[in-house]
Protein backbone atom coordinates (compact mmCIF):
# COMPACT_ATOMS: atom_id res chain seq x y z
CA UNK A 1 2.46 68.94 21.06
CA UNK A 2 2.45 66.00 23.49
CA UNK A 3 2.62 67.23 27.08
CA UNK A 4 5.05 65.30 29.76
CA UNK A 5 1.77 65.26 32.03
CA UNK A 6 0.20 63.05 29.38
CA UNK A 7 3.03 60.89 29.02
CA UNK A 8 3.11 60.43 32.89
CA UNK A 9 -1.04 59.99 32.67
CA UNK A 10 -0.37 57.13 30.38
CA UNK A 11 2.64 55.32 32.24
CA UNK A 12 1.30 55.88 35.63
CA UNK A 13 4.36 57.53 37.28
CA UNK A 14 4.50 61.54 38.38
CA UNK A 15 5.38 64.08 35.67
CA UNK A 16 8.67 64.97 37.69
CA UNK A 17 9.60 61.68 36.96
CA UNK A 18 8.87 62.06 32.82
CA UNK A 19 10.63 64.58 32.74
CA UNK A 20 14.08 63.66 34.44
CA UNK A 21 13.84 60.58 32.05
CA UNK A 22 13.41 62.91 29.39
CA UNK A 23 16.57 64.64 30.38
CA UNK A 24 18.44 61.83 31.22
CA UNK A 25 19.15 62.79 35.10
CA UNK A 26 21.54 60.72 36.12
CA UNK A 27 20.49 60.98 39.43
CA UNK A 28 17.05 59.40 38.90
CA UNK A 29 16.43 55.77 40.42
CA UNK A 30 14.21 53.73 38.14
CA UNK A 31 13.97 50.86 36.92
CA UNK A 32 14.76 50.17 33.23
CA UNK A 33 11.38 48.44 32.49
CA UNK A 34 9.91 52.27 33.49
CA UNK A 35 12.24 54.05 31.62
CA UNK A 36 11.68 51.99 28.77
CA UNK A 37 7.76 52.49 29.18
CA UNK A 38 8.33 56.55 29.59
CA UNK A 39 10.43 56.83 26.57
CA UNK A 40 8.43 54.50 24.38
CA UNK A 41 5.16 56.08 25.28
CA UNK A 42 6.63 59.83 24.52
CA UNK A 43 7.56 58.70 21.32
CA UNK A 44 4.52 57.23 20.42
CA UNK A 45 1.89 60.10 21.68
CA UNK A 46 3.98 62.46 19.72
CA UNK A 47 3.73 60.12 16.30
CA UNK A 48 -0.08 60.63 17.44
CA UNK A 49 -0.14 64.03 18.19
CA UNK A 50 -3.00 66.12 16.38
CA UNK A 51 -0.50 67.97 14.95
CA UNK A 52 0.68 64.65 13.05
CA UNK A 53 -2.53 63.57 13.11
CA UNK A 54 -3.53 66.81 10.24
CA UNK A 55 -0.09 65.78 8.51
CA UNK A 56 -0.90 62.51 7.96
CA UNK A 57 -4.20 63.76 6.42
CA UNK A 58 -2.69 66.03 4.36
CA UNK A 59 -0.22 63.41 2.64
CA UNK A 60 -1.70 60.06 3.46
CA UNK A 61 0.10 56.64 2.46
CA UNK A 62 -0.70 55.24 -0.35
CA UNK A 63 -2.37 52.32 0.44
CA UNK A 64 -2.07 49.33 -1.45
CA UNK A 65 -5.37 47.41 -2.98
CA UNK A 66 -5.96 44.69 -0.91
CA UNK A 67 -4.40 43.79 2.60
CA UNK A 68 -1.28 40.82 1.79
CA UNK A 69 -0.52 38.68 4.71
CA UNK A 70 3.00 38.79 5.87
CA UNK A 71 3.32 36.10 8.33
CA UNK A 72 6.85 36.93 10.22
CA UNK A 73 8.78 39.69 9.62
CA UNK A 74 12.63 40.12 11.12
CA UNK A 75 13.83 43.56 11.85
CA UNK A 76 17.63 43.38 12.96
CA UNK A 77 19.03 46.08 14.57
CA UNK A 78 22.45 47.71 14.69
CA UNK A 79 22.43 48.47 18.05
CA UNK A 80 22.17 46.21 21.11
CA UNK A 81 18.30 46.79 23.23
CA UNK A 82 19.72 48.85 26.16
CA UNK A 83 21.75 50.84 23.36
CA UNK A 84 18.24 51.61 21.55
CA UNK A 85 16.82 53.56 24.84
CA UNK A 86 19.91 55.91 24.74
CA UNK A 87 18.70 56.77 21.21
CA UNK A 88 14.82 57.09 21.19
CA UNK A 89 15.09 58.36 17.40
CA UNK A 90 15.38 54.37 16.62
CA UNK A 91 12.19 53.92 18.71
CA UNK A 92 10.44 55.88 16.23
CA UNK A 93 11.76 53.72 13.53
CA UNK A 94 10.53 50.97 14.96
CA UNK A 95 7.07 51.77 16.21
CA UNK A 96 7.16 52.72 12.38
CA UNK A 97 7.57 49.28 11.35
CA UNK A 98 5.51 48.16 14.02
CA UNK A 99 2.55 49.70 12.89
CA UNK A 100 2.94 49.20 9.41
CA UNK A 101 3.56 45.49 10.30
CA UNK A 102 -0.46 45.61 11.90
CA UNK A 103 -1.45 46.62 8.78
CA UNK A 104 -0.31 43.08 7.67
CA UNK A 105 -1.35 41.24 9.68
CA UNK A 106 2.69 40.60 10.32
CA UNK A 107 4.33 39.04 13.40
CA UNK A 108 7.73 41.10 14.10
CA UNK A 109 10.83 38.93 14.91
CA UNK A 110 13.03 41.50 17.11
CA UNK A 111 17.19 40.57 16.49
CA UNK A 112 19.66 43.00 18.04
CA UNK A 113 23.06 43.52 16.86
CA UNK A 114 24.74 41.29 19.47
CA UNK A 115 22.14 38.36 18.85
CA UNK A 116 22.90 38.49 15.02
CA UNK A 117 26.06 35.43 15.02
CA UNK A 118 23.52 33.07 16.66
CA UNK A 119 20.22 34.08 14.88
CA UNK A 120 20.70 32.55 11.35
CA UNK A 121 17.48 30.26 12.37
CA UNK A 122 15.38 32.41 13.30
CA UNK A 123 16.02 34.99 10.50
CA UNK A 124 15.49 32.08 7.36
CA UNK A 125 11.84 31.24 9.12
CA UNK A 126 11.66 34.74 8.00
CA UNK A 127 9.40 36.68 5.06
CA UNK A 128 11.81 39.02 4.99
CA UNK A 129 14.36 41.33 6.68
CA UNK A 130 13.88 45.13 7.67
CA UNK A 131 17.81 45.98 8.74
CA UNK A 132 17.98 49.05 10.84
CA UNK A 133 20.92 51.49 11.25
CA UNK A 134 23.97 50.72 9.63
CA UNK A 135 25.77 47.36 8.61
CA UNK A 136 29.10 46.02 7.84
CA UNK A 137 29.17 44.30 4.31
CA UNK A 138 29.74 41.34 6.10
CA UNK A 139 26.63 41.41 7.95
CA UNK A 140 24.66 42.22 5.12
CA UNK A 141 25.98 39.41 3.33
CA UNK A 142 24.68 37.23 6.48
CA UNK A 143 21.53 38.44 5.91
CA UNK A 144 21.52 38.23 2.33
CA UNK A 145 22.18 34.48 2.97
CA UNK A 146 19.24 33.99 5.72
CA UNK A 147 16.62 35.55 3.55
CA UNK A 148 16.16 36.08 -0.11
CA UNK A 149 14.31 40.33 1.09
CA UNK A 150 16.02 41.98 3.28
CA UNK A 151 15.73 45.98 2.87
CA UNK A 152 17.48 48.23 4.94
CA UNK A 153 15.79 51.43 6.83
CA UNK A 154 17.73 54.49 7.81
CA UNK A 155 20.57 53.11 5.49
CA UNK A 156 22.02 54.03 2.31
CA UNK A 157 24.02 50.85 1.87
CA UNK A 158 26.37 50.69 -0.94
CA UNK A 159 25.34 47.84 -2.97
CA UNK A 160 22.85 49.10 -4.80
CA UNK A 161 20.75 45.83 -5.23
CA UNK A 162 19.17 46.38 -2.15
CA UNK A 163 16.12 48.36 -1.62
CA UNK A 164 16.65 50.83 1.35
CA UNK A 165 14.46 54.04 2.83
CA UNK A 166 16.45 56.74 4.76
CA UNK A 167 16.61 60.65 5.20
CA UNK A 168 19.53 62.60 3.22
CA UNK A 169 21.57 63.30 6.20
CA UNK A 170 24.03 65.67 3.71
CA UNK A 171 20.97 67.80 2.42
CA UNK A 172 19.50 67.85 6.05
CA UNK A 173 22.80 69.58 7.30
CA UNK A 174 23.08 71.90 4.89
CA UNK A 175 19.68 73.01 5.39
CA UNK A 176 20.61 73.68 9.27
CA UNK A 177 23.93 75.53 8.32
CA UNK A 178 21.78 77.54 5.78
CA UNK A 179 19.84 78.52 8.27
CA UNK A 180 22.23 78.91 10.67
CA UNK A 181 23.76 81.57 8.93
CA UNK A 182 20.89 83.72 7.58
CA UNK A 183 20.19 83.80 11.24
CA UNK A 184 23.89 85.47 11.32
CA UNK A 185 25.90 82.69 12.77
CA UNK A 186 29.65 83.08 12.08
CA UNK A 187 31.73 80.53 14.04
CA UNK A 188 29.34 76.89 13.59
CA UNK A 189 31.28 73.99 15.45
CA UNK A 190 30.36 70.67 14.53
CA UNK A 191 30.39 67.27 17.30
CA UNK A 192 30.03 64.02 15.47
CA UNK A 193 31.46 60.77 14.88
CA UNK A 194 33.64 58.85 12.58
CA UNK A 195 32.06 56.38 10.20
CA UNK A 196 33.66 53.02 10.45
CA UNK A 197 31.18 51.50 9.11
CA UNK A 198 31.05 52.50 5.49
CA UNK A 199 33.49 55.51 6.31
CA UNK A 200 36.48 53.37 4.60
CA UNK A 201 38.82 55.19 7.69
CA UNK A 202 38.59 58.87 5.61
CA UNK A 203 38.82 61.53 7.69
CA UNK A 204 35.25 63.43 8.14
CA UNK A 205 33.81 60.34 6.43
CA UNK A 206 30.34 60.47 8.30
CA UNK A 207 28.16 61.71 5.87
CA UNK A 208 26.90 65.02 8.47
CA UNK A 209 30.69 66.01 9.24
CA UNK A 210 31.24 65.80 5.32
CA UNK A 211 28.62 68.05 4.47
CA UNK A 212 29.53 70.03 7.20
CA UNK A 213 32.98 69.99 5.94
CA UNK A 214 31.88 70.86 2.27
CA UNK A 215 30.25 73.64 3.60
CA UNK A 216 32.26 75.28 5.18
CA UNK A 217 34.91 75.58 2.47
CA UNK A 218 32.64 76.42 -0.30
CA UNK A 219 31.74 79.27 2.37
CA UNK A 220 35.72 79.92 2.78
CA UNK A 221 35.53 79.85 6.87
CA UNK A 222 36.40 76.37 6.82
CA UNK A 223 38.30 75.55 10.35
CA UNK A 224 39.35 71.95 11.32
CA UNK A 225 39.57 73.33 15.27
CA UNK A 226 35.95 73.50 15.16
CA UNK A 227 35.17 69.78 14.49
CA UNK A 228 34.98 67.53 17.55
CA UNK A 229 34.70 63.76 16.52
CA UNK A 230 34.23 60.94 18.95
CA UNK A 231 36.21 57.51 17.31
CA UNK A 232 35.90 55.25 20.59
CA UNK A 233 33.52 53.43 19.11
CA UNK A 234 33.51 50.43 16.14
CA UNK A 235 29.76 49.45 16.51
CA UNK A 236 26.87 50.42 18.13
CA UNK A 237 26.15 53.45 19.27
CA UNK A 238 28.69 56.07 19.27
CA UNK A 239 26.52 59.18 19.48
CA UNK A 240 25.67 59.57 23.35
CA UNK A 241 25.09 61.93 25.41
CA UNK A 242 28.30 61.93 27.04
CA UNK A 243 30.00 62.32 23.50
CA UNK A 244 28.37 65.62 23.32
CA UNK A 245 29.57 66.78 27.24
CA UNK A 246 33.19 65.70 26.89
CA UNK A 247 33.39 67.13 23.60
CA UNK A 248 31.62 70.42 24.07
CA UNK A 249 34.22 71.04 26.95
CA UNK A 250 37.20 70.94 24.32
CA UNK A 251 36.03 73.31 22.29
CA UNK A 252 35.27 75.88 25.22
CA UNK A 253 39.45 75.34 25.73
CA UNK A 254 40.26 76.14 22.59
CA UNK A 255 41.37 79.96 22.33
CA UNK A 256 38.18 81.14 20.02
CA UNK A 257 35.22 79.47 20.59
CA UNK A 258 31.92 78.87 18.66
CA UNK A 259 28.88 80.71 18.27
CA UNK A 260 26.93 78.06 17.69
CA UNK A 261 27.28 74.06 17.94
CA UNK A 262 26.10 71.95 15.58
CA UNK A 263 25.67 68.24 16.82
CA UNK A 264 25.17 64.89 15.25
CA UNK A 265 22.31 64.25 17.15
CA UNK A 266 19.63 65.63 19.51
CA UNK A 267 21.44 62.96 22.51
CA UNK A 268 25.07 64.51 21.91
CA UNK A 269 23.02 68.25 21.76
CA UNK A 270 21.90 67.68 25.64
CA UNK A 271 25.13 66.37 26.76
CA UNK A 272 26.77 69.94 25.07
CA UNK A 273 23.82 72.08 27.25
CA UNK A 274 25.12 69.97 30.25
CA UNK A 275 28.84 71.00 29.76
CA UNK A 276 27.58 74.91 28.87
CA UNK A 277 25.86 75.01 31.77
CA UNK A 278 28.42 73.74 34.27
CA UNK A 279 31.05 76.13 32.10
CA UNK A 280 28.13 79.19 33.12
CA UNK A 281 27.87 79.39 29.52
CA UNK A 282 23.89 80.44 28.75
CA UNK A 283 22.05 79.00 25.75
CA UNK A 284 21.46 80.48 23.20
CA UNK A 285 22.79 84.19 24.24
CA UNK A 286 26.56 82.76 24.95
CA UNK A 287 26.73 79.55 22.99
CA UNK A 288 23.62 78.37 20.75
CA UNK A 289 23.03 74.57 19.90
CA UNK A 290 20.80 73.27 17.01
CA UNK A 291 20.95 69.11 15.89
CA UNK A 292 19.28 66.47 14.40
CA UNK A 293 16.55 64.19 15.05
CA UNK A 294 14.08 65.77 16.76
CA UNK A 295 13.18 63.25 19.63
CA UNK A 296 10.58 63.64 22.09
CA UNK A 297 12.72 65.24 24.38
CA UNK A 298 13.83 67.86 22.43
CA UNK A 299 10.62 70.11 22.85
CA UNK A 300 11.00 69.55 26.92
CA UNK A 301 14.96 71.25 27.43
CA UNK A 302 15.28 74.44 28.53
CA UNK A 303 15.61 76.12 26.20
CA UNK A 304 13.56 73.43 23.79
CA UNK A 305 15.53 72.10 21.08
CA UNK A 306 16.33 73.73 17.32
CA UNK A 307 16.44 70.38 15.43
CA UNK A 308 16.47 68.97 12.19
CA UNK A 309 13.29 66.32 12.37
CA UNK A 310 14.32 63.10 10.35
CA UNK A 311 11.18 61.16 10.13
CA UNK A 312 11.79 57.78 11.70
CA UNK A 313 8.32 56.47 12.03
CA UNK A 314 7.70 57.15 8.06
CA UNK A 315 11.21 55.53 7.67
CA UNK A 316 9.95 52.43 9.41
CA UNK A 317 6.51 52.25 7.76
CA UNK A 318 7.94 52.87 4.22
CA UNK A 319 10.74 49.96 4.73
CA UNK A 320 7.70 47.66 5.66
CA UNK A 321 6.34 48.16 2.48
CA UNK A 322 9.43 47.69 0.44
CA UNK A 323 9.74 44.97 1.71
CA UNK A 324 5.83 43.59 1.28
CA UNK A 325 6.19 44.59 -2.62
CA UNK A 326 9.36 42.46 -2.73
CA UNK A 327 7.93 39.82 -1.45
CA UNK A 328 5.22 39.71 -3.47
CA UNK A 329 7.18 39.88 -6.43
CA UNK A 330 9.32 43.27 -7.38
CA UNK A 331 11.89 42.76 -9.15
CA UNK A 332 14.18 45.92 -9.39
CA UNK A 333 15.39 47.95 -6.51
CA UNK A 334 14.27 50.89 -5.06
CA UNK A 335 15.79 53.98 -3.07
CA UNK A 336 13.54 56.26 -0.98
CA UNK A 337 14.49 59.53 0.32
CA UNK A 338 12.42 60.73 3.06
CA UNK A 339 12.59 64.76 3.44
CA UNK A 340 13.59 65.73 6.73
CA UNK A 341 12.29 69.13 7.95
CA UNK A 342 13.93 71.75 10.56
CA UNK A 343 12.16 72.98 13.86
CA UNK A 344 13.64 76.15 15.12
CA UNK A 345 12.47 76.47 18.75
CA UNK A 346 14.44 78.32 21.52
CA UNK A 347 18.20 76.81 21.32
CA UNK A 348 19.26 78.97 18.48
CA UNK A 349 18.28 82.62 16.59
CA UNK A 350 15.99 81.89 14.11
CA UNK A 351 16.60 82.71 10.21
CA UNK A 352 14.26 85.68 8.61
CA UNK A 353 11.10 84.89 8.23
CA UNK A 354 10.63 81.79 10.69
């Protein structure tokens, strides 16, 4: 495990000041170039952890025979690039792709979600197009019409002529509810969003709270009071921190609360500690939290994070070469699933035999 006085080693500030980055402390004064270096380099020790190091060993990537020159590569974004340090799980995508690009010998051609209306230049100089995060149809016809490869990481999109990698999100979450209740958890709330992306406006669209949803009433203890789902939000990023706070305080209101909160993400799962906390709630003896993602932080909160790890630095390296094997001359689609795996740390009982 990476250690926040490495990280600090390696970005030249103090440790203290790691670690309320880490933890988002609002009332920490630095500037965003710092913050940017802190979360990026805590990302990236922890892809190059020992520990990751072995794994990697153990189930290396297939390499392919000979090293293909990719000259530019695009990756466009669906967030904007302040909304991408709020989530560091998409930093790990893209130091995925990064690296993978090296391998290459690839130039990367950065385009963020608010950029996209004015980059239709810049995209067609392009090899081809790694889309992160989700898109309207819209905008993937935009990109279809810049470049003739475009694959899409951390994105199931629904045309199915695309080639995409991503983690199943709806096998992930019932993994963690599994779990969840072996370790004898009765009352699971969920905090999430709505999809209005590929959601169609269904209610519990998002493919987590479905699952969740699903669960729950194949379990018969299906309760609609215990789902919290933020819906401010068209684009972007609508899984932040404070999503988790404001939301976390509702559900203490309501007349039976949870055992145990579920979150979308490991962001919305700090801002829930924060409003536990303030309610003099303790984690996990009171209220227990467990999410998804596994970011850097994570294994810093007190108490550390129980999280569901979706790997986005294999997500990012894998849509690199989907998109290498297209260009160089694949002609039917392909669909990875990545398996995501769960780390139970202090947040949450653990189930039998972990």
């Amino acid at each position: 495990m990476v250690t926040i006085r490495e990280i600090a080693k390696a970005v030249g500030v103090s440790a203290g000041t790691v670690s309320r980055v880490l933890n988002y402390d609002p009332t920490l004064s630095v500037s965003e170039a710092k913050r940017q270096a802190i979360i990026e380099t805590a990302e990236a020790l922890d892809y190059a952890t020992p520990r990751n190091r072995q794994r990697q060993k153990a189930h290396p990537i297939r390499r392919p025979p000979a090293r293909t020159a990719i000259p530019l590569i695009a990756t466009v974004h669906f967030l904007d690039r302040d909304e991408e340090l709020i989530d560091p799980y998409y930093i790990g995508v893209r130091l995925g792709i990064e690296r993978r690009s090296q391998f290459y010998n690839s130039e990367i051609l950065k385009v963020f979600h608010s950029d996209l209306a004015n980059a239709a230049s810049l995209l067609q100089s392009a090899a081809g197009i790694i889309a992160v995060g989700k898109h309207r149809p819209e905008e993937i016809a935009f990109l279809a019409e810049c470049c003739e490869h475009v694959v899409f990481a951390d994105f199931l999109p629904a045309d199915e002529q695309y080639d995409c990698v991503h983690s199943d999100l709806a096998v992930a979450t019932v993994k963690i509810l599994d779990g969840l209740s072996a370790a004898g958890y009765k009352r699971i709330a969920f905090i999430g969003a709505e999809d209005r992306i590929s959601g169609g406006g269904s209610p519990y669209s998002e493919t987590r709270c479905r699952a969740y949803v699903d669960w729950q009433k194949a379990n018969g203890t299906f309760d609609p009071a215990l789902i919290a789902l933020n819906n401010d939000c068209n684009d972007g990023q609508n899984l932040r921190l404070e999503v988790g706070y404001e939301h976390a305080r509702d559900l203490l209101e309501r007349t039976d609360r949870p055992d145990v909160i579920l979150t979308a993400n490991d962001n919305i799962a700090i801002g829930t500690g924060r409003a536990l906390l303030e309610a003099g709630l303790r984690v996990p003896d009171d209220i227990a939290i467990a999410s998804f993602n596994d970011i850097p932080v994570a294994q810093f909160l007190n108490p550390a994070l129980s999280t569901m790890k979706i790997p986005g630095e294999s997500i990012g390296e894998c849509a690199v070469d989907l998109l290498v094997e297209r260009i160089n001359g694949r002609d039917y689609t392909k669909r990875v699933s990545i398996p995501s795996e769960m780390i139970w740390r202090d947040s949450c009982r653990h189930p039998p035999g972990i």
